[in-house]
Protein backbone atom coordinates (compact mmCIF):
# COMPACT_ATOMS: atom_id res chain seq x y z
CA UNK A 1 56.09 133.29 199.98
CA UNK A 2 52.27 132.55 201.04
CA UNK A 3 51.67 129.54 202.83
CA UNK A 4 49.94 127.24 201.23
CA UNK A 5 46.25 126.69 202.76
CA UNK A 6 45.88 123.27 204.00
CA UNK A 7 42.15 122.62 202.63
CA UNK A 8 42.16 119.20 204.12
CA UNK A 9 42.26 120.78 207.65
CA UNK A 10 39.35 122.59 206.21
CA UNK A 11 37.18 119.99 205.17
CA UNK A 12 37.82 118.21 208.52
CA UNK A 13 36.62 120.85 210.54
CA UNK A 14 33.57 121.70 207.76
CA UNK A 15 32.60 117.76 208.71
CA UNK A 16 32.80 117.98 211.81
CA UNK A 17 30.72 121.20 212.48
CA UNK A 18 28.32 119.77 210.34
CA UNK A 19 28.28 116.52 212.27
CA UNK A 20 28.07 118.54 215.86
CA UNK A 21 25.32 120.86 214.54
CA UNK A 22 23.51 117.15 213.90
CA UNK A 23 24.23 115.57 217.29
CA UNK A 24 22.90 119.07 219.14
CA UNK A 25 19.96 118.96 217.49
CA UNK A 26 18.94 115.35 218.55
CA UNK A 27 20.25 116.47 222.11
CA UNK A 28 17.99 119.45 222.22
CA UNK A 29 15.00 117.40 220.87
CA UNK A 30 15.43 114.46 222.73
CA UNK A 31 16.72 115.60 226.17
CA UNK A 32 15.78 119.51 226.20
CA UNK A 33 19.34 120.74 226.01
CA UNK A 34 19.69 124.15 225.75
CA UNK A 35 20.89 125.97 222.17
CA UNK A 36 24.10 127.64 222.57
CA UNK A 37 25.03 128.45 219.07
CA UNK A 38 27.92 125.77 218.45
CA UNK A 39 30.07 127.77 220.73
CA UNK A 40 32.07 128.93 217.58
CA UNK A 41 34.79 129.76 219.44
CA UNK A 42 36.03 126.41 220.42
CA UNK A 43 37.40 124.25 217.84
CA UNK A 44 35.27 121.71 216.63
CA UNK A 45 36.84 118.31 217.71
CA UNK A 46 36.77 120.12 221.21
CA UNK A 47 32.87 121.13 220.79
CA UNK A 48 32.38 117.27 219.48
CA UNK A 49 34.31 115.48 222.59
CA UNK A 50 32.06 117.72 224.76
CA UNK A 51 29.00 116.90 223.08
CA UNK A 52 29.93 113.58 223.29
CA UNK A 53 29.82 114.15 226.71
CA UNK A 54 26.79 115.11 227.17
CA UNK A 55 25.23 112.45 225.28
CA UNK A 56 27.23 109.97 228.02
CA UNK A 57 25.84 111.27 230.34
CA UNK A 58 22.02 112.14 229.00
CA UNK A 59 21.82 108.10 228.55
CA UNK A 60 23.46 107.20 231.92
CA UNK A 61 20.97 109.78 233.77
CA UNK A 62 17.97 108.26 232.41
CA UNK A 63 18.77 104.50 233.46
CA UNK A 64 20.53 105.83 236.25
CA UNK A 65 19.44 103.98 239.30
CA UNK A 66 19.15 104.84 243.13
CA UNK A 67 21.73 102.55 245.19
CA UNK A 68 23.18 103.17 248.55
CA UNK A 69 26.91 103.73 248.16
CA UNK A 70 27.98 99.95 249.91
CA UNK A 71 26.22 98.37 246.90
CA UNK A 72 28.20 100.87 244.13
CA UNK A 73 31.30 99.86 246.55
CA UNK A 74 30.39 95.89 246.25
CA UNK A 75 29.73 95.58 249.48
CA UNK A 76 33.40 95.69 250.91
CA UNK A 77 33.87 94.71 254.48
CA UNK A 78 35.86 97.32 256.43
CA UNK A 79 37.24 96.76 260.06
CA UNK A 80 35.56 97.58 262.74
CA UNK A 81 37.18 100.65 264.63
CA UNK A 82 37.58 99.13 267.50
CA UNK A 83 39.38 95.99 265.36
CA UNK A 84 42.10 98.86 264.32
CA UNK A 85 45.94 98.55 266.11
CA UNK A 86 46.59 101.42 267.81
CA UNK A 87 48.52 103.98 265.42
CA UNK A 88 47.34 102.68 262.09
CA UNK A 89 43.60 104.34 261.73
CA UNK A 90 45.23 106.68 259.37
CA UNK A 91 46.54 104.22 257.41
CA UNK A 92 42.89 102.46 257.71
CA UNK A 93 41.05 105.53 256.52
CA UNK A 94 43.39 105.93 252.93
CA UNK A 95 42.27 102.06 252.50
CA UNK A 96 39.08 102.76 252.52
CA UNK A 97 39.36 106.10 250.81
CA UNK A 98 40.98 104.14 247.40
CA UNK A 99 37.86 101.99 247.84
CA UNK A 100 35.79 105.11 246.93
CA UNK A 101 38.35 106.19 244.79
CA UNK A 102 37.86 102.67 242.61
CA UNK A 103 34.22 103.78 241.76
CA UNK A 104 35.09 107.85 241.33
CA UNK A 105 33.84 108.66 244.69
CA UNK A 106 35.95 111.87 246.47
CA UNK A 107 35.33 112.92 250.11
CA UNK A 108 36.32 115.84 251.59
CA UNK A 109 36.33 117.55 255.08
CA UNK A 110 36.18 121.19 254.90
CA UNK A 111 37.38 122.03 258.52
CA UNK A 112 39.70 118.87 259.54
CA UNK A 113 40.79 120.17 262.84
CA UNK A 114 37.00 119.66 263.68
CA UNK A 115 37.02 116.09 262.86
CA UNK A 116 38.13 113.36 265.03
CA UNK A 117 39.93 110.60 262.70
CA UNK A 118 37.72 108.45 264.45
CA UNK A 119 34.79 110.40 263.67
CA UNK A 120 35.57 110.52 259.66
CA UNK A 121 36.69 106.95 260.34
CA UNK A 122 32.91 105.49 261.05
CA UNK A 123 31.39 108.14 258.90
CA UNK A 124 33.33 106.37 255.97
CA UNK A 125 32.96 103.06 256.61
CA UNK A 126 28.91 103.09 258.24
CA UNK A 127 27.01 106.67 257.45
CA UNK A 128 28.17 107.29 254.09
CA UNK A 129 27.82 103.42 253.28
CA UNK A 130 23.91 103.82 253.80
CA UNK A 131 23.74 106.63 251.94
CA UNK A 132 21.60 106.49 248.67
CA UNK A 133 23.00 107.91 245.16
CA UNK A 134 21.69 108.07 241.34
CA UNK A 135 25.04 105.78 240.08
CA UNK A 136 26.22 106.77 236.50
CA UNK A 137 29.27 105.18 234.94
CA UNK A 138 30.47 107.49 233.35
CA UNK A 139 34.46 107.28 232.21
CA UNK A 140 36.09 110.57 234.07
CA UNK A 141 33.24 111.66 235.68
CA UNK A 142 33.47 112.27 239.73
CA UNK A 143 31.25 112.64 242.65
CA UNK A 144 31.94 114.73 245.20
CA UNK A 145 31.08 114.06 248.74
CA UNK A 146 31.86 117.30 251.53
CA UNK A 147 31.55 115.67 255.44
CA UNK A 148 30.03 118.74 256.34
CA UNK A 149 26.63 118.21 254.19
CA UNK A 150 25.85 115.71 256.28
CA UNK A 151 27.24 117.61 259.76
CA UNK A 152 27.01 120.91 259.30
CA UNK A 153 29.66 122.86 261.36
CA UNK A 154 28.56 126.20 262.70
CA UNK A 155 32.13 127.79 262.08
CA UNK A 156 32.32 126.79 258.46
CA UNK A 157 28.61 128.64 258.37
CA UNK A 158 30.63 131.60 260.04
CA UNK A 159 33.25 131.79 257.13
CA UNK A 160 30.78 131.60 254.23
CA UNK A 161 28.94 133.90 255.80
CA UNK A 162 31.50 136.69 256.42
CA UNK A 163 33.03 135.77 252.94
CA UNK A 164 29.91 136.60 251.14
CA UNK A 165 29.21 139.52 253.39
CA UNK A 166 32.74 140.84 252.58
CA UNK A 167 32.13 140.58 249.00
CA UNK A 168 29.59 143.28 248.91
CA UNK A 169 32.40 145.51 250.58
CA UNK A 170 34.99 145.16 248.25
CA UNK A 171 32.20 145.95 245.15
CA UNK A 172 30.16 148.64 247.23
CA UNK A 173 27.10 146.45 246.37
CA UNK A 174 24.38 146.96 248.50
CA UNK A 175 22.25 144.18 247.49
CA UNK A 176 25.25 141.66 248.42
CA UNK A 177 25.85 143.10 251.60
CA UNK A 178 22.00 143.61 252.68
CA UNK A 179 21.26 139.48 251.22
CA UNK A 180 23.67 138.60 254.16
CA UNK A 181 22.60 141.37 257.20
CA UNK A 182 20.14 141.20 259.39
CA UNK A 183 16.38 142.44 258.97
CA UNK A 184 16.50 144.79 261.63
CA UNK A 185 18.75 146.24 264.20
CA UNK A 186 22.34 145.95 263.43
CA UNK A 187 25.16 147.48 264.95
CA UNK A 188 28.05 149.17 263.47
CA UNK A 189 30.77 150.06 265.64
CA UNK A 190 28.02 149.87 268.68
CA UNK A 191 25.75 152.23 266.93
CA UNK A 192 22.56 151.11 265.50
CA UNK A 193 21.46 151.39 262.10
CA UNK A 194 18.23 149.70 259.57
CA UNK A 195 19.54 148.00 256.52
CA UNK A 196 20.04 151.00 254.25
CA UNK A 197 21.81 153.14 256.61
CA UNK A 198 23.83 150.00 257.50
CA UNK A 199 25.28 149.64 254.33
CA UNK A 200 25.49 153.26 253.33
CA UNK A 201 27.87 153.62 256.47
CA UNK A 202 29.53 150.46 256.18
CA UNK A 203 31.06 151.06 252.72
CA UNK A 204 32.11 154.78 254.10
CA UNK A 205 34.29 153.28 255.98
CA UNK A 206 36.02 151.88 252.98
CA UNK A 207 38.30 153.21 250.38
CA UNK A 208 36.73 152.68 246.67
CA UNK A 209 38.41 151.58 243.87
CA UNK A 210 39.18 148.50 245.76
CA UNK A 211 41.44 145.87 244.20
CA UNK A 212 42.00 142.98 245.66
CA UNK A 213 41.15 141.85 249.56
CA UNK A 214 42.28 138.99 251.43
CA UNK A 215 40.41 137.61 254.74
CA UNK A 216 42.42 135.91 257.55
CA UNK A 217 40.03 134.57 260.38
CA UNK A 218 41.78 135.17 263.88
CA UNK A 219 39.52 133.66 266.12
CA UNK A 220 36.09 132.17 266.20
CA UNK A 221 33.62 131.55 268.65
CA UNK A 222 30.83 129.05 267.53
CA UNK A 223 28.98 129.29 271.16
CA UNK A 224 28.87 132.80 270.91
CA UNK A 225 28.48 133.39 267.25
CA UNK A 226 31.57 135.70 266.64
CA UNK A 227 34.38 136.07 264.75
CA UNK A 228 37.27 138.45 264.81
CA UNK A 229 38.81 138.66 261.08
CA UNK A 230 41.82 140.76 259.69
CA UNK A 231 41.06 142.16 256.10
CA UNK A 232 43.63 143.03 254.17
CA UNK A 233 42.55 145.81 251.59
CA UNK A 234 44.42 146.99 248.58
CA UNK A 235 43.12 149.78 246.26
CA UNK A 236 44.83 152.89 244.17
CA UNK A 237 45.16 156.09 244.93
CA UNK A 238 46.74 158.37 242.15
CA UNK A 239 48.04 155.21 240.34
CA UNK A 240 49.80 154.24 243.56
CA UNK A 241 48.83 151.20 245.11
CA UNK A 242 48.15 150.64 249.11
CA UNK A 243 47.02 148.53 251.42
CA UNK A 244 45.39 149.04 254.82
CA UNK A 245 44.83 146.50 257.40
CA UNK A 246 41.25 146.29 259.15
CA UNK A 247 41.36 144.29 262.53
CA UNK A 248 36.83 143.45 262.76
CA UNK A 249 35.09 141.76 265.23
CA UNK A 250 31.69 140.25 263.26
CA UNK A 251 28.93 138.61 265.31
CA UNK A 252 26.04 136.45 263.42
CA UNK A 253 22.38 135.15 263.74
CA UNK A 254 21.88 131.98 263.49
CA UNK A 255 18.68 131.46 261.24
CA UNK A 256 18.73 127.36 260.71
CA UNK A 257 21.52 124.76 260.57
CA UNK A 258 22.91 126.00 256.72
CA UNK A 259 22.64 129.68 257.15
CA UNK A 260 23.74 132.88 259.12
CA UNK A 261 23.88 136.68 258.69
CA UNK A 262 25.25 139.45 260.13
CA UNK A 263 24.29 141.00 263.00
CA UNK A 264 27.15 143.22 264.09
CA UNK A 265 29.99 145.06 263.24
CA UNK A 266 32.79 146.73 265.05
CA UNK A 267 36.44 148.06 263.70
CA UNK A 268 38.98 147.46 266.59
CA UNK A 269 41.94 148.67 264.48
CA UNK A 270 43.00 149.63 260.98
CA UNK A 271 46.35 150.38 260.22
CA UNK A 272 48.51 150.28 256.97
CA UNK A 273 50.44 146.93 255.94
């Protein structure tokens, strides 16, 4: 036997795509959001919570107003570091770091064995407090601050850069890898090659059909701009999958305190995992 059709689920969902097509419209007219056809794939109390959304945070944006983060914080007084007893700055730092949490405020550090507790300790509690932010109250929304925007560390430029550059291996896409090389001169295994060549002999080096890669830094030298990596590269060969090992020593430009590119290139070993 048939089930029986629930119509009153339909005329739910009839109301409240009609009621979502309504509130899009007013968004697109009165804030300039972009048409995306309903989205009919998601259900429509989904596509209504989101525009709801939106609509939050549309009206927070536009009375939004610039305060530095000890005023958003109410102006909490935090010890001094040299007020701390000796073993308890960790315990210190997760105080303050609920603070945040209270107003929907996460920080991060990217590369903590480069940070002093101490250091993150008076960046919390003095830079960050000064800084200036566009406050929106928003239930469930977070904002995201990364120590490293505000000191840039030269090895975390390193890893992005080789990262990106290593993404244009594993799709043979010349554009990728040429974005993140050098203009002129680079080296590949102590030979040197322009751009296109570059490229064109880099990726010979490499099986296709590549798979899946995974990067392990081994070392990294921020004075002299190196890095030695070990790629692990898996691809298939007459439906049989293998992996081979590439031991690479990378060395960088540095072109301003965000951004780096590659230089050189040189395979010390490759072997099969």
């Amino acid at each position: 036997m048939a089930k029986k059709k629930d119509y009153s689920e339909d005329s739910k969902n009839f109301y409240i795509n009609e009621q979502n097509k309504k509130k899009q419209k007013e968004l697109e007219e009165k804030y300039g959001m972009t048409s995306f056809d309903g989205n009919s794939e998601a259900p429509p109390e989904v596509m209504n919570n989101f525009l709801d959304y939106i609509q939050q945070f549309e009206e927070q944006w536009e009375k939004a107003e610039s305060k530095k983060i000890r005023e958003i914080l109410g102006n909490p007084n935090f010890l001094k570091i040299d007020e701390i007893e000796p073993g308890s700055l960790d315990d210190e730092i997760d105080v303050v770091l609920e603070k945040y949490a209270e107003k929907n405020f996460n920080i991060n550090v990217i590369e903590k064995d480069d940070v002093k507790p101490e250091d993150f300790y008076k960046f919390l509690t003095e830079e960050l407090m000064e800084h200036e932010t566009d406050f929106m109250n928003i239930p469930g929304m977070n904002t995201n601050f990364i120590y490293e925007e505000f000191h840039p560390n030269p090895k975390l430029n390193i890893k992005d850069c080789t990262d990106y550059f290593l993404w244009g291996i594993k799709k043979k896409d010349k554009e990728q890898t040429q974005l993140w090389s050098a203009k002129e001169n680079l080296l590949l295994n102590n030979t040197s090659y322009n751009k296109d060549e570059f490229a064109d002999n880099l990726f010979n080096l490499f099986p296709d059909g590549i798979e899946e890669t995974k990067l392990t830094f081994k070392e990294i030298s921020v004075k002299d701009l190196k890095a030695q990596i070990e790629l692990l590269v898996t691809y298939k060969t007459n439906k049989k999958s293998i992996s081979e090992i590439y031991i690479m020593m990378f060395e960088f430009n540095k072109i301003d305190e965000d951004y780096m590119e590659v230089r050189s290139i040189a395979i010390i070993d490759k072997s099969f995992a």
